[in-house]
PDB file of N, CA and C in Angstrom:
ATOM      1  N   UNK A   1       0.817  -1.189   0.000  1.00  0.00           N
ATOM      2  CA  UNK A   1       0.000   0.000   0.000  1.00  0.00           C
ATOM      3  C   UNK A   1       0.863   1.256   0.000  1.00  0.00           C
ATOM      4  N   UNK A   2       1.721   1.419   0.918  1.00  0.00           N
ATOM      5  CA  UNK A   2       3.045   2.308   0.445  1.00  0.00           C
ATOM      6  C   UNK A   2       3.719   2.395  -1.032  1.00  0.00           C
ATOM      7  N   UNK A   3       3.868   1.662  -1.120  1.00  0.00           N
ATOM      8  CA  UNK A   3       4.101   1.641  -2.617  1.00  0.00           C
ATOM      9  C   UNK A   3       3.536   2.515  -3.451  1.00  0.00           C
ATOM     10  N   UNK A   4       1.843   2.019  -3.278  1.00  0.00           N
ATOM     11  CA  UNK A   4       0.879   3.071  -4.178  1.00  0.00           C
ATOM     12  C   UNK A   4       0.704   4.542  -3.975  1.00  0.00           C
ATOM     13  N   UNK A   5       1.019   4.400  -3.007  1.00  0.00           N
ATOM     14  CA  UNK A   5       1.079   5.715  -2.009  1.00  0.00           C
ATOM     15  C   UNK A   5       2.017   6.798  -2.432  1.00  0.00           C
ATOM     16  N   UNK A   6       3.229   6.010  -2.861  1.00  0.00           N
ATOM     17  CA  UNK A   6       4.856   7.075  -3.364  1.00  0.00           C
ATOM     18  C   UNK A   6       4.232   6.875  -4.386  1.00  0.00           C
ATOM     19  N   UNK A   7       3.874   6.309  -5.148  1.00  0.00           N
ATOM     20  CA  UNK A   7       3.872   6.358  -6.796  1.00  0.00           C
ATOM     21  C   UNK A   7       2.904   7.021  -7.457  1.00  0.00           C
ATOM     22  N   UNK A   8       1.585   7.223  -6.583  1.00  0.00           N
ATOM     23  CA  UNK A   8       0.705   8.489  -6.939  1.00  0.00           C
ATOM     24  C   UNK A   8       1.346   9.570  -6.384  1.00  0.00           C
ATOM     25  N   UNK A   9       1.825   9.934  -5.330  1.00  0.00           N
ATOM     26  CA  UNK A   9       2.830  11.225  -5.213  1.00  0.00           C
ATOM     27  C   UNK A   9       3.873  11.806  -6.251  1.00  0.00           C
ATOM     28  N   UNK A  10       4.178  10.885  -6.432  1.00  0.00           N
ATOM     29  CA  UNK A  10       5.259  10.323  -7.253  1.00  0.00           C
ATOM     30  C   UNK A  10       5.087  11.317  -9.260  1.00  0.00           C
ATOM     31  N   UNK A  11       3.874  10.447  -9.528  1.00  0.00           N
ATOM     32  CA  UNK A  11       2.926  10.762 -10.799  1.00  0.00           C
ATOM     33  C   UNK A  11       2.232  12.369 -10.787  1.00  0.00           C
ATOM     34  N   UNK A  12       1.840  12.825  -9.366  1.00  0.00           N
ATOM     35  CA  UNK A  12       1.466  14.362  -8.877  1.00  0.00           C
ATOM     36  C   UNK A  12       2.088  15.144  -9.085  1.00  0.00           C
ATOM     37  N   UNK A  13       3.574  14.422  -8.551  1.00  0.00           N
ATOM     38  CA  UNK A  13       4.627  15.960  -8.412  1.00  0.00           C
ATOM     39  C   UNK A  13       5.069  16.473  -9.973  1.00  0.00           C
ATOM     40  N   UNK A  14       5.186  14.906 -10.299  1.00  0.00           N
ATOM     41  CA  UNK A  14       5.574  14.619 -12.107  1.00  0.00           C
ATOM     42  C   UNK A  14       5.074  15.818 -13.115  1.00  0.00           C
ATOM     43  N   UNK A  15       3.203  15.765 -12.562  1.00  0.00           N
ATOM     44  CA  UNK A  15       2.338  16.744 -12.920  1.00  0.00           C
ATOM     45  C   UNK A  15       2.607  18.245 -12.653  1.00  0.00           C
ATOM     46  N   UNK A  16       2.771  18.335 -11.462  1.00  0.00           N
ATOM     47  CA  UNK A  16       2.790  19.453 -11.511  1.00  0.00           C
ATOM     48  C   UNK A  16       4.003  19.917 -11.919  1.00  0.00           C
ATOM     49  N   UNK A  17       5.336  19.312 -11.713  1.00  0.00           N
ATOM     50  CA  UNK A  17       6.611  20.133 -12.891  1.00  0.00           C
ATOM     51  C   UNK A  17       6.433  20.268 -14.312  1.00  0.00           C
ATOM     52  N   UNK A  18       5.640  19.334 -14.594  1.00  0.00           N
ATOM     53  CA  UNK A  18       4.738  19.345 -16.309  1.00  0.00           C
ATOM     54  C   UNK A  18       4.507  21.012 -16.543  1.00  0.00           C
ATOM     55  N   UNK A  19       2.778  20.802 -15.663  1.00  0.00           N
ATOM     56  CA  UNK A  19       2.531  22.252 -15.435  1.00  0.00           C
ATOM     57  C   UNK A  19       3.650  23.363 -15.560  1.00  0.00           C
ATOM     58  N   UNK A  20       3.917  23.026 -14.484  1.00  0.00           N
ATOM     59  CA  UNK A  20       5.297  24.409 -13.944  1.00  0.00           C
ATOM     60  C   UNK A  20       5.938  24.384 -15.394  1.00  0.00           C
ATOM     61  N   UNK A  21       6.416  23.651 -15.794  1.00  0.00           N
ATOM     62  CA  UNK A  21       7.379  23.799 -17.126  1.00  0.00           C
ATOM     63  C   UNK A  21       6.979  24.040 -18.076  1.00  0.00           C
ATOM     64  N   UNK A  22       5.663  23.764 -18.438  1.00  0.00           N
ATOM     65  CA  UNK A  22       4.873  24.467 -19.546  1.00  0.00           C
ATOM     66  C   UNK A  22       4.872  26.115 -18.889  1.00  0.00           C
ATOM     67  N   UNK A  23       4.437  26.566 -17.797  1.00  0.00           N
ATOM     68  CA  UNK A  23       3.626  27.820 -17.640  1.00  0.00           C
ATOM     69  C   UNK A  23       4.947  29.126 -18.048  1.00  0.00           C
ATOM     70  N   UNK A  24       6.124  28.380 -17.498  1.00  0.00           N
ATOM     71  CA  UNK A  24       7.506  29.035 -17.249  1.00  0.00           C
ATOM     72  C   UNK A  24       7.529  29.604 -19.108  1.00  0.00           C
ATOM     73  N   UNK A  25       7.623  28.795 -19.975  1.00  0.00           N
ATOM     74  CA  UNK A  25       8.085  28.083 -21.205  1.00  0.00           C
ATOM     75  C   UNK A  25       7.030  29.173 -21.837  1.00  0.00           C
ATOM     76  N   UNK A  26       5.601  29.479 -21.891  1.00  0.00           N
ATOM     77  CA  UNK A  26       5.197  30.154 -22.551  1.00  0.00           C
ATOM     78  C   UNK A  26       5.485  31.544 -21.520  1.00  0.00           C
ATOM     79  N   UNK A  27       5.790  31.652 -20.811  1.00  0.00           N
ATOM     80  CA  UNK A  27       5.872  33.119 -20.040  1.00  0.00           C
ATOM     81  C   UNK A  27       7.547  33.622 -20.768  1.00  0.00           C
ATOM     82  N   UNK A  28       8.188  32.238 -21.228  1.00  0.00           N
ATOM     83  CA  UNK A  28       9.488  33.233 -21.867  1.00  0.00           C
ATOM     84  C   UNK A  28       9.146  33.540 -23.294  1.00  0.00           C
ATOM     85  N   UNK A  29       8.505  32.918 -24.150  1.00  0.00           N
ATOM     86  CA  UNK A  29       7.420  32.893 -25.400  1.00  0.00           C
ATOM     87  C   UNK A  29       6.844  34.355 -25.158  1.00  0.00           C
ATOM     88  N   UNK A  30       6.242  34.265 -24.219  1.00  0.00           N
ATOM     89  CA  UNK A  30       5.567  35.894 -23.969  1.00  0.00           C
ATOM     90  C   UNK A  30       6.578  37.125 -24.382  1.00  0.00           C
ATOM     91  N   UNK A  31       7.506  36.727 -23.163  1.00  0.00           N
ATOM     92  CA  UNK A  31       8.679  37.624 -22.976  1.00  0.00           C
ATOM     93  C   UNK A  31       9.471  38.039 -24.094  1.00  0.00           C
ATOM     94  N   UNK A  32       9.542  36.728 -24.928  1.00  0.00           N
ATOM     95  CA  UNK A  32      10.283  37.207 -26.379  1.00  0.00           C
ATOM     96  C   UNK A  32      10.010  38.064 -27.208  1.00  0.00           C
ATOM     97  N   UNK A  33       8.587  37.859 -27.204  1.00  0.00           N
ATOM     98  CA  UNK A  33       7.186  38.441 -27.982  1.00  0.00           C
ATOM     99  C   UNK A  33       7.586  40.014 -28.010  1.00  0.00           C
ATOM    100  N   UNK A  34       7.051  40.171 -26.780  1.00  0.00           N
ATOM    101  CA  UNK A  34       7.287  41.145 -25.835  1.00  0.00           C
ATOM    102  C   UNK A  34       8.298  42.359 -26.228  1.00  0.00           C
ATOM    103  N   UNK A  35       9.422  41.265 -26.044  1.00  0.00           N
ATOM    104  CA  UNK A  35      10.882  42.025 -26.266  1.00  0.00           C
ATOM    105  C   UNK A  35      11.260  42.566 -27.727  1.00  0.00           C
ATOM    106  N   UNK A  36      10.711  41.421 -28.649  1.00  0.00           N
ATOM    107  CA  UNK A  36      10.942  41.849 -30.513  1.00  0.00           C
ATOM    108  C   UNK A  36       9.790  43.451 -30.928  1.00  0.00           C
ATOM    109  N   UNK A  37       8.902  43.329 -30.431  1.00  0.00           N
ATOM    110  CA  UNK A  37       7.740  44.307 -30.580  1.00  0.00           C
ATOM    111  C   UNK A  37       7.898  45.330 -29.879  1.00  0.00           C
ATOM    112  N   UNK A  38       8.612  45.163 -28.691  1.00  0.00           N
ATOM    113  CA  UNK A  38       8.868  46.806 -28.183  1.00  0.00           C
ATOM    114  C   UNK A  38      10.118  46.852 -28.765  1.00  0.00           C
ATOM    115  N   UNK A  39      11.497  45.833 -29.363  1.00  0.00           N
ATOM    116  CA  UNK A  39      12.256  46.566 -30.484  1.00  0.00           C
ATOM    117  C   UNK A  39      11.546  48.015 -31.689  1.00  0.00           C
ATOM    118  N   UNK A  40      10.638  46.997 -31.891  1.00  0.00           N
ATOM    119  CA  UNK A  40      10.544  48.169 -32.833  1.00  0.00           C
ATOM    120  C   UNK A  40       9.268  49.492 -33.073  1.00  0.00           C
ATOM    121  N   UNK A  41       9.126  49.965 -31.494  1.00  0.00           N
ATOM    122  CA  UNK A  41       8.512  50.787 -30.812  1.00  0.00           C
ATOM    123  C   UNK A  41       7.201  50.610 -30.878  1.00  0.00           C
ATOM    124  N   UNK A  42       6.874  48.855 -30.619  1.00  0.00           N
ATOM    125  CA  UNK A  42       5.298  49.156 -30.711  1.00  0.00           C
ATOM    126  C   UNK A  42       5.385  48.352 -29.122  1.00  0.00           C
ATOM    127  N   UNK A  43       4.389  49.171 -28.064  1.00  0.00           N
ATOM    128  CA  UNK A  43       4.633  48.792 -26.570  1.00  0.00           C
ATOM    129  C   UNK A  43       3.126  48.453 -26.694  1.00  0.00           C
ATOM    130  N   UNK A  44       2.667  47.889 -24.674  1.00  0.00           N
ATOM    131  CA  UNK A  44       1.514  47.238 -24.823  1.00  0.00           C
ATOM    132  C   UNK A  44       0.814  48.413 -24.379  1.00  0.00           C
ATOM    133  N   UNK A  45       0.474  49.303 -25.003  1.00  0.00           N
ATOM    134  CA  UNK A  45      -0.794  50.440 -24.978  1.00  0.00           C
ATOM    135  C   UNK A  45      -2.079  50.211 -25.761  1.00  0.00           C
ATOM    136  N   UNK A  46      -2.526  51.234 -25.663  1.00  0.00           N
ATOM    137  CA  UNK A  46      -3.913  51.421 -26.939  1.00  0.00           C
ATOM    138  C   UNK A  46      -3.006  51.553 -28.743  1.00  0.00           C
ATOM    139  N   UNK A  47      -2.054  52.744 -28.738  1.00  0.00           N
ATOM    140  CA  UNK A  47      -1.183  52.485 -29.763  1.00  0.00           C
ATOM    141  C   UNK A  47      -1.057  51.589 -30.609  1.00  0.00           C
ATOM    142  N   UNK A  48       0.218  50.778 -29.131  1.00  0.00           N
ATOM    143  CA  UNK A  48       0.077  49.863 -30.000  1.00  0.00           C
ATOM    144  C   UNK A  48      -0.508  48.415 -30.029  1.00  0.00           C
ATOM    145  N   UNK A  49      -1.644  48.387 -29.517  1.00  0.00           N
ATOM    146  CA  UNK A  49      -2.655  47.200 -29.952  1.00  0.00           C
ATOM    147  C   UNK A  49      -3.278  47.600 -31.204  1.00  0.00           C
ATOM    148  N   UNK A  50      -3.352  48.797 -31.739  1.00  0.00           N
ATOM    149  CA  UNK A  50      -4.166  49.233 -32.616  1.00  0.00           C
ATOM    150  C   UNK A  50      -3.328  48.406 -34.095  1.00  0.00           C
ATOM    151  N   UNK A  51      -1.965  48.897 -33.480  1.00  0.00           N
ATOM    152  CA  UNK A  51      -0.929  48.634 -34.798  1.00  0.00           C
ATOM    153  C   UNK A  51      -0.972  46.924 -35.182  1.00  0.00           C
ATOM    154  N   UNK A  52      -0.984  46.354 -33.813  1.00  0.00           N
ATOM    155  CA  UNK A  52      -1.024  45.066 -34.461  1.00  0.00           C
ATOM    156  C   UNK A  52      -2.128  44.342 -34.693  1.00  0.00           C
ATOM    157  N   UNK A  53      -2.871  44.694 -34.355  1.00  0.00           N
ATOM    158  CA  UNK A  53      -4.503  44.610 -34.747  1.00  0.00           C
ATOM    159  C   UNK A  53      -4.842  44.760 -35.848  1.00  0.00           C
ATOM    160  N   UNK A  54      -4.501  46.035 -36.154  1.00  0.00           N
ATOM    161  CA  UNK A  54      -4.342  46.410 -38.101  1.00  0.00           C
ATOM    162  C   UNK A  54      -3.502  45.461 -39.225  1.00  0.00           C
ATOM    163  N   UNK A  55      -2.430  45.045 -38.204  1.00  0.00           N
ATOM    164  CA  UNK A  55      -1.478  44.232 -39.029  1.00  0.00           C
ATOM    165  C   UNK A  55      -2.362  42.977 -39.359  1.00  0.00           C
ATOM    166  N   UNK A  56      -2.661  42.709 -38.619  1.00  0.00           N
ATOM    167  CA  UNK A  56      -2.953  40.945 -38.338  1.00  0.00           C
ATOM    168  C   UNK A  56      -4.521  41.322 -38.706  1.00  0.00           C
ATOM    169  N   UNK A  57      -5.310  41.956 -39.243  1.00  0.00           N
ATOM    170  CA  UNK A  57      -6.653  42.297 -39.772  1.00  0.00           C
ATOM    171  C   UNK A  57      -6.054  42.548 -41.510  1.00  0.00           C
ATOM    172  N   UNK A  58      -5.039  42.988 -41.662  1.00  0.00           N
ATOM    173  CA  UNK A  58      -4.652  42.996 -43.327  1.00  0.00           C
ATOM    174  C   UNK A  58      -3.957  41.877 -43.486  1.00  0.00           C
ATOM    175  N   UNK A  59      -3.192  41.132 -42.549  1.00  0.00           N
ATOM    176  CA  UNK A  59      -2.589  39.722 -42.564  1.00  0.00           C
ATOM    177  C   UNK A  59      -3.835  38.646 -43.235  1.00  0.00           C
ATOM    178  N   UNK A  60      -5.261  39.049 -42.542  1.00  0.00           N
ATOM    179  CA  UNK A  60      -5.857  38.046 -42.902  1.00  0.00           C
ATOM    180  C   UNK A  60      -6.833  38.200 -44.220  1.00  0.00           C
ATOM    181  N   UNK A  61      -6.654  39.389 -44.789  1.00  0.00           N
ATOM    182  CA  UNK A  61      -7.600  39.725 -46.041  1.00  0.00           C
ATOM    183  C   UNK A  61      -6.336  40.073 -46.641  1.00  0.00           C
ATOM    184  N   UNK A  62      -5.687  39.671 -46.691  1.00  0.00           N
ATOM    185  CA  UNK A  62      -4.492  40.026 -48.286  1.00  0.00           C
ATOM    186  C   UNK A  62      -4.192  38.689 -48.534  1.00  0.00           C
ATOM    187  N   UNK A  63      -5.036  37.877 -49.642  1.00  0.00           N
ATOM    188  CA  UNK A  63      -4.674  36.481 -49.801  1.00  0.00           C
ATOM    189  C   UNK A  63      -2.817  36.124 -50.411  1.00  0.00           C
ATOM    190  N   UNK A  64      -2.281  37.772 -50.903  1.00  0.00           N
ATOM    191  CA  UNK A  64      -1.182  37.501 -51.063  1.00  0.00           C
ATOM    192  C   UNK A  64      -0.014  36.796 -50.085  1.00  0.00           C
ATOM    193  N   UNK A  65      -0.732  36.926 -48.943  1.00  0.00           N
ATOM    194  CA  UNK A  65       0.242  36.946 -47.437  1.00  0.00           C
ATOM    195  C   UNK A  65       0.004  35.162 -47.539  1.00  0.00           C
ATOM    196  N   UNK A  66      -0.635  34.627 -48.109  1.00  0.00           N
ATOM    197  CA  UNK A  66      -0.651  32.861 -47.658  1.00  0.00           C
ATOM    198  C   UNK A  66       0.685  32.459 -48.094  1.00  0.00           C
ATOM    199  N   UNK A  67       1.231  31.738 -47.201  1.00  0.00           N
ATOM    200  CA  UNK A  67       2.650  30.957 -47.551  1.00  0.00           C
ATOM    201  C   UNK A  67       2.010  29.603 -48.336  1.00  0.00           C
ATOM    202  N   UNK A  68       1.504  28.847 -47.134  1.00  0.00           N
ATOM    203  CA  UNK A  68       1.089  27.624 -47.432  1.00  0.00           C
ATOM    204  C   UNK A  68      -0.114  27.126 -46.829  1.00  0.00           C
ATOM    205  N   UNK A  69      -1.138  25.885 -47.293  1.00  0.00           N
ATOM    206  CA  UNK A  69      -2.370  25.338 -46.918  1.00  0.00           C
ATOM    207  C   UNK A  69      -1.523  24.379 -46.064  1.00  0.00           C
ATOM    208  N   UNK A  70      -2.096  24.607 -44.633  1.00  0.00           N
ATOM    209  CA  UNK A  70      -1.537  23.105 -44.165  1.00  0.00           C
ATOM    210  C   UNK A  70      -2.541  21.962 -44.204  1.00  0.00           C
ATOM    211  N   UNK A  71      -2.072  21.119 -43.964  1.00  0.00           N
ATOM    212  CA  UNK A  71      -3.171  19.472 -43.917  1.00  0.00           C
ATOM    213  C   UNK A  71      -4.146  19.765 -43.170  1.00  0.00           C
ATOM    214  N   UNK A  72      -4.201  20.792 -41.734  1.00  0.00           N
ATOM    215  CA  UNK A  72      -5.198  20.026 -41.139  1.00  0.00           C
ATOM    216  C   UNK A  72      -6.514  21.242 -41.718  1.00  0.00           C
ATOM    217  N   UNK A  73      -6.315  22.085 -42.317  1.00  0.00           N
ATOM    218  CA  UNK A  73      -7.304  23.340 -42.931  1.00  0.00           C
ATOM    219  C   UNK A  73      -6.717  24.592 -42.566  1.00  0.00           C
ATOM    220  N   UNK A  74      -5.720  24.510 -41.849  1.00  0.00           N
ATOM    221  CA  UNK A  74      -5.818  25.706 -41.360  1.00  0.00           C
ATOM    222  C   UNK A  74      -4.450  26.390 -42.328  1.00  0.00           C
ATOM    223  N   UNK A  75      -4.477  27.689 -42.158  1.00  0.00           N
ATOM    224  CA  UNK A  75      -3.801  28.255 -43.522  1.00  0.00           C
ATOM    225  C   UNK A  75      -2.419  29.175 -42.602  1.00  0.00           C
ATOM    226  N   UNK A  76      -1.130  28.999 -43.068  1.00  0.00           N
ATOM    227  CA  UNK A  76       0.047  29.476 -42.997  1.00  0.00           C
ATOM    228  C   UNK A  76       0.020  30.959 -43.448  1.00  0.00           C
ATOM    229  N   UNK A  77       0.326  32.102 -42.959  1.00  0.00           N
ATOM    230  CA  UNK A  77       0.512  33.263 -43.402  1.00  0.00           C
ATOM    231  C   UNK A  77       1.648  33.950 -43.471  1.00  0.00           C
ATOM    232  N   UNK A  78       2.539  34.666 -43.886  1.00  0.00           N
ATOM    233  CA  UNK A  78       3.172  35.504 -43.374  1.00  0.00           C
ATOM    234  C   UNK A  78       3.821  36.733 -43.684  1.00  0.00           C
ATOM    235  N   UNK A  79       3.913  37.696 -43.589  1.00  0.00           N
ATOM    236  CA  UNK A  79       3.002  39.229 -43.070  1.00  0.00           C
ATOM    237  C   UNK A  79       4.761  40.033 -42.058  1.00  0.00           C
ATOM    238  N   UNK A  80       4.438  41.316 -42.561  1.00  0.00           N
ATOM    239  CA  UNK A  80       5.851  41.977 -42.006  1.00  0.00           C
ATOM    240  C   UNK A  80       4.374  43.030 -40.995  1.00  0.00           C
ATOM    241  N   UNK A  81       5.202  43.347 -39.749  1.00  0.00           N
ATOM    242  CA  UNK A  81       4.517  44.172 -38.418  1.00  0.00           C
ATOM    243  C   UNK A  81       5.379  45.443 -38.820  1.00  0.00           C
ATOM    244  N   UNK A  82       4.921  46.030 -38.766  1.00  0.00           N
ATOM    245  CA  UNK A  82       5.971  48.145 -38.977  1.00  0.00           C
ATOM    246  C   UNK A  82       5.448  48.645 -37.874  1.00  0.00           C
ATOM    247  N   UNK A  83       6.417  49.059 -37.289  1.00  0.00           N
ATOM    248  CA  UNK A  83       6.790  49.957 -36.072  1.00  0.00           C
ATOM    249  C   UNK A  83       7.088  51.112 -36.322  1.00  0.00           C
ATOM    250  N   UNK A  84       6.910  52.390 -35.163  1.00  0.00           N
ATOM    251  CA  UNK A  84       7.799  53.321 -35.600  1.00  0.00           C
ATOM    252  C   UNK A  84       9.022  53.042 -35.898  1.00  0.00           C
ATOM    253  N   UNK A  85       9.478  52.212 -35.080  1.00  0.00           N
ATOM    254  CA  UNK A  85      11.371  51.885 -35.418  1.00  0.00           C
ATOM    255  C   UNK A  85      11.937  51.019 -35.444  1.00  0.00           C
ATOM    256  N   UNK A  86      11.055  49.945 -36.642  1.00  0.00           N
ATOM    257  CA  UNK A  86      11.627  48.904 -37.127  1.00  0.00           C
ATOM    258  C   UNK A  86      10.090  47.919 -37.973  1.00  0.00           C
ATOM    259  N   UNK A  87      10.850  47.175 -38.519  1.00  0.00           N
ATOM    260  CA  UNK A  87       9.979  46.022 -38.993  1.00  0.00           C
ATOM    261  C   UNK A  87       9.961  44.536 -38.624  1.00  0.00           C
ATOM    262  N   UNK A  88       9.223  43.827 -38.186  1.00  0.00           N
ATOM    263  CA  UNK A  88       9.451  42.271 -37.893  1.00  0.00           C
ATOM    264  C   UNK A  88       8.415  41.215 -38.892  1.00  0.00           C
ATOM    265  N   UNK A  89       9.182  40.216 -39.047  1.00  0.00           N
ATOM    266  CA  UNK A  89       8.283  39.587 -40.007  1.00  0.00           C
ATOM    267  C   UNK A  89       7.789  38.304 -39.229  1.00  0.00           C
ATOM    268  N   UNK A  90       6.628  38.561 -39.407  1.00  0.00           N
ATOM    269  CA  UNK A  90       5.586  37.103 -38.551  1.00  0.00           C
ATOM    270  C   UNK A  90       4.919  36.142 -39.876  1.00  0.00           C
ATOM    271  N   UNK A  91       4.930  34.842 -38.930  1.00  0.00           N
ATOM    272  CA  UNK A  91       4.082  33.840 -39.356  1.00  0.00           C
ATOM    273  C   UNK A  91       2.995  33.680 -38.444  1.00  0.00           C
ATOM    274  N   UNK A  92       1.889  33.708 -39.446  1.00  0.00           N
ATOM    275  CA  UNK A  92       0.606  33.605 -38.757  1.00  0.00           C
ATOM    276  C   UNK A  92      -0.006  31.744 -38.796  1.00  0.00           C
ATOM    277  N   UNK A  93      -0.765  31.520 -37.989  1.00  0.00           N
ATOM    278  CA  UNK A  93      -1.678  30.369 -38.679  1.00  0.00           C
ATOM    279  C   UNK A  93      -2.973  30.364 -38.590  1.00  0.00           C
ATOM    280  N   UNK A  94      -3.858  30.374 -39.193  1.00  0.00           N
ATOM    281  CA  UNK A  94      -5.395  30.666 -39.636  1.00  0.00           C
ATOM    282  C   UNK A  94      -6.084  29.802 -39.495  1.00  0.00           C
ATOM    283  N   UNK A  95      -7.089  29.433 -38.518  1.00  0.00           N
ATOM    284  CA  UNK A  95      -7.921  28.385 -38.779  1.00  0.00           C
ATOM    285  C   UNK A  95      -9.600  29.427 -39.120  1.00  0.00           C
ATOM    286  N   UNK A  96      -9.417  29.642 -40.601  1.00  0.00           N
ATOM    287  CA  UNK A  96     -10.671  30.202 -41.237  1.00  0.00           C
ATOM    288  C   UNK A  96     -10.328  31.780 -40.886  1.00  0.00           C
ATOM    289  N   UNK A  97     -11.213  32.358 -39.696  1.00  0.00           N
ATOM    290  CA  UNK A  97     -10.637  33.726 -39.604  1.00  0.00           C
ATOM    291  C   UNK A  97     -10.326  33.910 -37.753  1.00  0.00           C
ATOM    292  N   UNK A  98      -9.708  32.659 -37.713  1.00  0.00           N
ATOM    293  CA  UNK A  98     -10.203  32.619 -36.411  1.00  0.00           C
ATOM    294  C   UNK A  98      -7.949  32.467 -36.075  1.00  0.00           C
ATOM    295  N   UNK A  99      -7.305  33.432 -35.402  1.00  0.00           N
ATOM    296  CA  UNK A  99      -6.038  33.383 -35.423  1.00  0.00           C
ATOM    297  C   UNK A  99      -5.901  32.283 -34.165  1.00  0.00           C
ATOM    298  N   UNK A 100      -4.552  31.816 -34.791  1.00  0.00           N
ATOM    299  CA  UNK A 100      -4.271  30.224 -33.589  1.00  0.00           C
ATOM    300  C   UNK A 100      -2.781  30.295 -33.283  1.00  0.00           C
ATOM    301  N   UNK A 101      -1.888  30.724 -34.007  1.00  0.00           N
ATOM    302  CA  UNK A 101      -0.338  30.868 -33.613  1.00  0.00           C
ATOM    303  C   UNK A 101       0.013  32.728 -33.941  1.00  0.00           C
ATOM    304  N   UNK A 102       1.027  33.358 -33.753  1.00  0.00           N
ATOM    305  CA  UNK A 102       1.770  34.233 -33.919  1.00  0.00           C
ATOM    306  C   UNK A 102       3.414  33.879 -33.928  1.00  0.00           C
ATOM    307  N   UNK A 103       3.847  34.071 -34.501  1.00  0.00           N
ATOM    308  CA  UNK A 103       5.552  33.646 -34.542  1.00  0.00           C
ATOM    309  C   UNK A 103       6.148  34.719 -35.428  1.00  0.00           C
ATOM    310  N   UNK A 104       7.294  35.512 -34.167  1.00  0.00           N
ATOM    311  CA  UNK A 104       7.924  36.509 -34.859  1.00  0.00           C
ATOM    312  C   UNK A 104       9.439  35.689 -35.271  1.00  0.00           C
ATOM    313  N   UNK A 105      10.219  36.232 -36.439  1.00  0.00           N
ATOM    314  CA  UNK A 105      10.818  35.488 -36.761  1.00  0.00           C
ATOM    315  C   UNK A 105      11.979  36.484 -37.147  1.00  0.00           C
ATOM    316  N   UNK A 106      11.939  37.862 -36.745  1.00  0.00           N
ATOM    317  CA  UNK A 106      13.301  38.557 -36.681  1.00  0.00           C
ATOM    318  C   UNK A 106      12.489  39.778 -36.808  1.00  0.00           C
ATOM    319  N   UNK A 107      13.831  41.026 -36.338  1.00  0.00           N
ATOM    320  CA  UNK A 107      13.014  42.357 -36.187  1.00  0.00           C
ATOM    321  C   UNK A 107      14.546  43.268 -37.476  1.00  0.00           C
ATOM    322  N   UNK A 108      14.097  44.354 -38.030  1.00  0.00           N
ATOM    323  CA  UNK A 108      14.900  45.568 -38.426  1.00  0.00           C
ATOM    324  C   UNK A 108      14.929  46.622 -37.882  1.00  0.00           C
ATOM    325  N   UNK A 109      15.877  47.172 -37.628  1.00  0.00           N
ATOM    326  CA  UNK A 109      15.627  48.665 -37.293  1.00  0.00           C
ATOM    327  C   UNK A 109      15.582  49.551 -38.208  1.00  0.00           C
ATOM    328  N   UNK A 110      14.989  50.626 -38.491  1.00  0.00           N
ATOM    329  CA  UNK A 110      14.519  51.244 -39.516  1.00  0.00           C
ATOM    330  C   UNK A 110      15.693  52.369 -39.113  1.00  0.00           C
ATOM    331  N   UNK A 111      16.885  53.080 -40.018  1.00  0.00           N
ATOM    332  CA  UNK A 111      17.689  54.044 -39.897  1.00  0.00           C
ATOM    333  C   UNK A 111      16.422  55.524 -40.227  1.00  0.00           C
ATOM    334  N   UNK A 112      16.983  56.349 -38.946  1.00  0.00           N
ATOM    335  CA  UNK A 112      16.119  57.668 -39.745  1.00  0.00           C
ATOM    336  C   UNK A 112      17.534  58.774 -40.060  1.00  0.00           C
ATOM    337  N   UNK A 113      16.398  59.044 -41.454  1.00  0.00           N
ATOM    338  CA  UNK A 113      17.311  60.626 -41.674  1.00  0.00           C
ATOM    339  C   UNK A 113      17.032  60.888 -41.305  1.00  0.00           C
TER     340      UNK A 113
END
């Protein structure tokens, strides 16, 4: 009966470092996010939600932006974000009009005269 005893503890704790290691894992996902987009001066305000809101609303009506159809329906995009001071280029994934991934995949800094 001990036995069963450590080994559901055992399977719990298992769980919850699961948890823990997922929650950590998208909070640095966040953080990256985070970090590429205020590169290129778009922060989390009204601003700039507007900006990427706009982006990712012309991301999904410019059929030019489709990379690829994937297998399961849902559609590959990808689409440059403009900042005041810089550009980053994202991959989107589309299931219909309904957004399911974001993936930034490098930022520019825009030189000003």
């Amino acid at each position: 009966m001990k036995a069963d005893s450590q080994s559901n503890h055992d399977k719990i704790i298992a769980e919850e470092n699961q948890e823990s290691n997922q929650y950590h894992k998208r909070s640095l996902e966040t953080d990256d996010l985070q970090r590429k987009v205020n590169s290129i001066g778009i922060y989390d305000n009204e601003n700039g939600k507007k900006i990427i809101l706009d982006a990712l609303s012309r991301t999904l009506n410019d059929k030019t932006s489709i990379k690829e159809s994937l297998r399961d329906g849902r559609t590959l995009r990808e689409s440059l974000l403009v900042g005041p001071q810089g550009v980053l280029k994202m991959e989107t994934i589309w299931d219909g009009e309904k957004l399911i991934t974001v993936k930034i995949l490098g930022s520019k800094k825009v030189k000003r005269v």
